[in-house]
Protein backbone atom coordinates (compact mmCIF):
# COMPACT_ATOMS: atom_id res chain seq x y z
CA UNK A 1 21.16 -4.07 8.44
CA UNK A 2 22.17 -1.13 5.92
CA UNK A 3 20.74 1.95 5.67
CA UNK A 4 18.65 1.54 3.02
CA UNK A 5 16.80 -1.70 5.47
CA UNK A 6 16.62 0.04 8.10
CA UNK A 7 14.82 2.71 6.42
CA UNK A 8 12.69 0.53 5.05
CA UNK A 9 12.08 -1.56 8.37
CA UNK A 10 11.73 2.42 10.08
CA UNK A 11 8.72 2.52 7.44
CA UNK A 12 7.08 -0.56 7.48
CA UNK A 13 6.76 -0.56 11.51
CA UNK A 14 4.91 3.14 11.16
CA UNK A 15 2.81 1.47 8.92
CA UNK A 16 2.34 -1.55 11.12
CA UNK A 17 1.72 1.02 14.26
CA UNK A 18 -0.97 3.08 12.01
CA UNK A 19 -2.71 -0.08 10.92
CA UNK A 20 -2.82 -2.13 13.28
CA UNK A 21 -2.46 0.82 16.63
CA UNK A 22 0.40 -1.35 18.48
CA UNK A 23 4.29 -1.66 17.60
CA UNK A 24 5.15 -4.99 15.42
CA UNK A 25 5.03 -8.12 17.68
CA UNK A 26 8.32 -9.22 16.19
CA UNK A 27 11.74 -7.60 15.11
CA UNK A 28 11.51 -8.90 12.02
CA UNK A 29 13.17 -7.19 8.79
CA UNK A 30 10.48 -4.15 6.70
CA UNK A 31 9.89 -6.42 3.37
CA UNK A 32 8.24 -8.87 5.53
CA UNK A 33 6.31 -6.54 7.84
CA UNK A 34 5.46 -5.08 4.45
CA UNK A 35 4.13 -8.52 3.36
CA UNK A 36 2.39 -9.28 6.19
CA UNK A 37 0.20 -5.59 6.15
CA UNK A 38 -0.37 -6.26 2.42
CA UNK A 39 -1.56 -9.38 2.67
CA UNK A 40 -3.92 -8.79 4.35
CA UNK A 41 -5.76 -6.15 2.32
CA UNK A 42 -8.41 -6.73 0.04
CA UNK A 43 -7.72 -6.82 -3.66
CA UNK A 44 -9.10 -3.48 -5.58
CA UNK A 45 -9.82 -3.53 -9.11
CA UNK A 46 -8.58 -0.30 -11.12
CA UNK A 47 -10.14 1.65 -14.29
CA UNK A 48 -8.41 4.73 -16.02
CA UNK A 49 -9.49 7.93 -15.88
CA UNK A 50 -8.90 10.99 -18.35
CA UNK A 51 -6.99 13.99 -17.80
CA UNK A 52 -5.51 16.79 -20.09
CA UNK A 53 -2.02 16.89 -18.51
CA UNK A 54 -1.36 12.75 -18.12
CA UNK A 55 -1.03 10.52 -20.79
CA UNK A 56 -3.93 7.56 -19.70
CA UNK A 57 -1.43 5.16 -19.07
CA UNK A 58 0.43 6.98 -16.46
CA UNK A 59 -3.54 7.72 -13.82
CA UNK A 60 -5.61 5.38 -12.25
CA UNK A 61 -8.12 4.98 -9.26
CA UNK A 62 -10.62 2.41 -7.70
CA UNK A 63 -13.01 1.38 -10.26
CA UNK A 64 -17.00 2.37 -8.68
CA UNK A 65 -18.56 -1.26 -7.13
CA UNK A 66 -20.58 -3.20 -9.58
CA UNK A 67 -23.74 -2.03 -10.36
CA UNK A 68 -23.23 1.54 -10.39
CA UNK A 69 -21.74 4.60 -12.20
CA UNK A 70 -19.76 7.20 -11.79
């Protein structure tokens, strides 16, 4: 592995350790720890929000559940 893998592996089994509170079950390489964390998320819509010292293309956060308003 490179450096650049490794740090990314480094990363990705922190994340794993964080998540999931026990070291990744397999030495396998970061993007696929990565994929495997991900994965298993739950998708999150996004709206924009305003600010005076972003352009509103360049923010954005969870949008409030259905149903309700910020």
């Amino acid at each position: 592995m490179n450096g650049r893998d490794e740090r990314i592996y480094e990363e990705a089994s922190a994340l794993w350790r964080e998540v999931f509170g026990e070291p990744p079950p397999i030495r396998a390489d970061g993007s696929a720890l990565l994929d495997v964390i991900t994965k298993g998320l739950p998708e999150k819509p996004y709206d924009r929000l305003a600010s005076p010292y972003l352009r509103p293309s360049q923010i954005a956060r969870p949008k409030s559940p259905q149903g309700t308003q910020a």
